[in-house]
C-alpha atoms as a PDB file:
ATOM      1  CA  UNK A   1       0.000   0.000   0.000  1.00  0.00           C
ATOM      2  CA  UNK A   2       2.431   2.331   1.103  1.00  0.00           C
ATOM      3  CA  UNK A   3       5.368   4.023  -0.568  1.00  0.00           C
ATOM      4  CA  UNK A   4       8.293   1.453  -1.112  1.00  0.00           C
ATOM      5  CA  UNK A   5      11.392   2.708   0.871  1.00  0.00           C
ATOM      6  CA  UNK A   6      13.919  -0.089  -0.263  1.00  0.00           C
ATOM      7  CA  UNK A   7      13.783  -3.348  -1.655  1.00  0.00           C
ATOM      8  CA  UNK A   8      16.799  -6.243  -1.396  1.00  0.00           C
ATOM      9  CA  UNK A   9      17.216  -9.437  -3.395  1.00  0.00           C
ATOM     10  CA  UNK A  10      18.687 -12.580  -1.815  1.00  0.00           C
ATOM     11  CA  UNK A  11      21.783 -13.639  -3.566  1.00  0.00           C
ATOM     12  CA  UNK A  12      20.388 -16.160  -5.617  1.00  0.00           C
ATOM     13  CA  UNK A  13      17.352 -13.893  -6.384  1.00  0.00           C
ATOM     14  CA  UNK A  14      14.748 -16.282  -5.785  1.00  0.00           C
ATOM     15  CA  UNK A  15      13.008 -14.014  -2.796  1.00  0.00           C
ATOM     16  CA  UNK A  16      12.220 -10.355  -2.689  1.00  0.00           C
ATOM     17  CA  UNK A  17      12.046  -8.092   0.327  1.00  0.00           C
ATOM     18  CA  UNK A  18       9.889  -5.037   0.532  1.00  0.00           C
ATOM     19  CA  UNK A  19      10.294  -2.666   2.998  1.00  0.00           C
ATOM     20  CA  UNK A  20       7.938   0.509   2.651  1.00  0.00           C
ATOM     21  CA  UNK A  21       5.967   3.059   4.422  1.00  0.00           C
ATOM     22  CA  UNK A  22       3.513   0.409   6.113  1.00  0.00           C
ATOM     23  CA  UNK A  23       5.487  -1.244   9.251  1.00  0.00           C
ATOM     24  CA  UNK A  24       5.418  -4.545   7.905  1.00  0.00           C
ATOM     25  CA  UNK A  25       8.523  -6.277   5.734  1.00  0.00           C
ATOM     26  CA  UNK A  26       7.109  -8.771   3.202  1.00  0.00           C
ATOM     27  CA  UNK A  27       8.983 -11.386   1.598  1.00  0.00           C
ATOM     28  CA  UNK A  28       8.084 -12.635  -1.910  1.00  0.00           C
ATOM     29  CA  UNK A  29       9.113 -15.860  -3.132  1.00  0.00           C
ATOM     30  CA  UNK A  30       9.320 -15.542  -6.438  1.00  0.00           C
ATOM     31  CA  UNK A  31       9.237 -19.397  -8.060  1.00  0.00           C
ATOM     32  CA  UNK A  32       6.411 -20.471  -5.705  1.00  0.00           C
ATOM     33  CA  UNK A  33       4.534 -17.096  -6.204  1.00  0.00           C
ATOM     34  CA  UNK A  34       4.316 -17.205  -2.298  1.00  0.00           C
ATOM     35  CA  UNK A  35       4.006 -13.603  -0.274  1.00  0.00           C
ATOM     36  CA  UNK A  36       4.789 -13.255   3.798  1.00  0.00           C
ATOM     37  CA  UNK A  37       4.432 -10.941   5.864  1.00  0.00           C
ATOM     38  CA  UNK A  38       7.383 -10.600   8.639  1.00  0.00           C
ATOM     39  CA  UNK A  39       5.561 -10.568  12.251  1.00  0.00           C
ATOM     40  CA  UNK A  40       5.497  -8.689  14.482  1.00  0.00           C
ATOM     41  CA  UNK A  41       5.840  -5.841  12.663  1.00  0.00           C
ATOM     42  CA  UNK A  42       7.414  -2.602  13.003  1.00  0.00           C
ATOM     43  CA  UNK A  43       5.428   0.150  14.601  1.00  0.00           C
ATOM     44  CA  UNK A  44       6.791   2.773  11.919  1.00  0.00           C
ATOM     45  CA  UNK A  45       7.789   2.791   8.370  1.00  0.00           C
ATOM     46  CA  UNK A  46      10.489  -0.043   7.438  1.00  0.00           C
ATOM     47  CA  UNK A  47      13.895   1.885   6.146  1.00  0.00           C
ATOM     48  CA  UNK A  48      16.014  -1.054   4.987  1.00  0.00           C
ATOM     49  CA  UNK A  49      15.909  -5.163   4.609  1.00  0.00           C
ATOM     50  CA  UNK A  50      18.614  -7.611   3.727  1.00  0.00           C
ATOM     51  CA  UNK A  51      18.835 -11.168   3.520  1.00  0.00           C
ATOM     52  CA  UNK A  52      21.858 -13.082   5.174  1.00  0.00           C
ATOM     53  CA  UNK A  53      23.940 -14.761   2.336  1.00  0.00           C
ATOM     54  CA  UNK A  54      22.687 -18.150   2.895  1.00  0.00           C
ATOM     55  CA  UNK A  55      18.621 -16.816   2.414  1.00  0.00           C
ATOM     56  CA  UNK A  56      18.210 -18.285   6.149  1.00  0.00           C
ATOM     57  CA  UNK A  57      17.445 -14.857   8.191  1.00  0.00           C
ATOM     58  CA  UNK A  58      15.910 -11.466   6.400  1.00  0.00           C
ATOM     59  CA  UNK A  59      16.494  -8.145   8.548  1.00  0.00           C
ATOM     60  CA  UNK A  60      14.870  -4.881   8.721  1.00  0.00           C
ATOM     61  CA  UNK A  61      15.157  -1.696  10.331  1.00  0.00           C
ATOM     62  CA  UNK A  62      12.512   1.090  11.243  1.00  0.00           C
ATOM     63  CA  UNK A  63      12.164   4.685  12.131  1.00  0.00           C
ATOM     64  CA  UNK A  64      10.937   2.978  15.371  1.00  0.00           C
ATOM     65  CA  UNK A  65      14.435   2.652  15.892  1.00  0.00           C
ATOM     66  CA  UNK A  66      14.964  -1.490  16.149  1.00  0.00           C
ATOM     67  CA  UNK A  67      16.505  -4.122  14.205  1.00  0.00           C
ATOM     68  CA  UNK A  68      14.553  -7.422  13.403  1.00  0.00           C
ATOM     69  CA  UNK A  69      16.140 -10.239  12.478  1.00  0.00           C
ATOM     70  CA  UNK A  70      13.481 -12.997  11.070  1.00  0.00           C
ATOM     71  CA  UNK A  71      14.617 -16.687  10.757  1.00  0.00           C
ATOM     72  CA  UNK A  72      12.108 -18.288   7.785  1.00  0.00           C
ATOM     73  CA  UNK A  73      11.558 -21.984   8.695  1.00  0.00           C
ATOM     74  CA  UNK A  74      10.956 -25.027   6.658  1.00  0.00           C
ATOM     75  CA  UNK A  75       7.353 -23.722   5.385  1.00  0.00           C
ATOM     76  CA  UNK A  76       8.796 -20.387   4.590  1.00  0.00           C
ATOM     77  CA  UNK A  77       7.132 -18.843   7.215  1.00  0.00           C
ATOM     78  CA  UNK A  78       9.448 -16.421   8.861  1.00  0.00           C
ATOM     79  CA  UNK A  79      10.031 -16.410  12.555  1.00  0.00           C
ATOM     80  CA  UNK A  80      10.569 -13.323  14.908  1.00  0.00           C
ATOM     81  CA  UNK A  81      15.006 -14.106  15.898  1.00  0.00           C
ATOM     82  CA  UNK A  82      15.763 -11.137  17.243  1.00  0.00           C
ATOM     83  CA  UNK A  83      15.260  -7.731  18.039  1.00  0.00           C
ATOM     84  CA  UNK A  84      17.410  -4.621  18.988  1.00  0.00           C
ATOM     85  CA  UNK A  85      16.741  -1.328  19.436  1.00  0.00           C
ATOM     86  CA  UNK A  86      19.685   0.618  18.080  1.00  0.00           C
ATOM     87  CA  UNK A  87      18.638   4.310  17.339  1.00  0.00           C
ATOM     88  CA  UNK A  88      18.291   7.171  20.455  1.00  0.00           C
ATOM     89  CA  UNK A  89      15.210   8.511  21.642  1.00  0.00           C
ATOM     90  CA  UNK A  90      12.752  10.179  18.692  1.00  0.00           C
ATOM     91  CA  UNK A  91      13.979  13.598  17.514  1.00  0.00           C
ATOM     92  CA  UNK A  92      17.261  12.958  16.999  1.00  0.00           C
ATOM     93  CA  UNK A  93      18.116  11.760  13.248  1.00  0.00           C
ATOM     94  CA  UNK A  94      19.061   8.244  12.864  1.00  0.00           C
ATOM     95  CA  UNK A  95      19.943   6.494   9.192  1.00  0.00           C
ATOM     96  CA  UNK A  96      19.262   2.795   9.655  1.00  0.00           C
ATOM     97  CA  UNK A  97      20.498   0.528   6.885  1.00  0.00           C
ATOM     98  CA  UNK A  98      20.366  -3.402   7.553  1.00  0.00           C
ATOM     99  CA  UNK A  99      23.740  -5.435   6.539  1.00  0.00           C
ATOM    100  CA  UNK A 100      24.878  -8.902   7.231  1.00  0.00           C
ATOM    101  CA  UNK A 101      28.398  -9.453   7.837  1.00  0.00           C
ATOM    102  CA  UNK A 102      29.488 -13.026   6.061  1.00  0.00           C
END
């Protein structure tokens, strides 16, 4: 619905991530034409998503301020791994982009 902020590829481009204005990541996989949404959610627009380099774990950050980590399981269903809140208190300008370090 909302205005697309970024968007990632997973290295062997089968799966999309979308990160936009709404505060949910979704996660497209392309060959089975399959769409998930990564809950919980944000409570803000999504700034960035990346996938790890082995397509296990997708990440996202927010102008909440946190870092999810999502872990997508046999189904493809993503799983809540970890969260982190990494930006200070609202009003004070914070750029998050997501990264995995092979």
């Amino acid at each position: 619905k909302g205005k697309v902020n970024w968007l990632a590829f997973s290295s062997s481009g089968g799966l999309l991530a979308i990160g936009s204005q709404d505060p949910l990541m979704v996660v497209y996989n392309l060959a089975k034409k399959k769409a998930v949404k990564c809950r919980p959610g944000h409570s803000n627009a999504v700034l960035s998503v990346m996938f790890s380099p082995d397509e296990k774990y997708v990440c996202s950050t927010s102008l909440d301020g946190y870092l999810k980590i999502y872990k997508f399981d046999a189904q493809f269903d993503p799983q809540l791994f970890y969260t982190m809140h990494i930006c200070p208190p609202a009003g004070i300008a914070c750029d998050l982009v997501a990264a995995f370090n092979p």
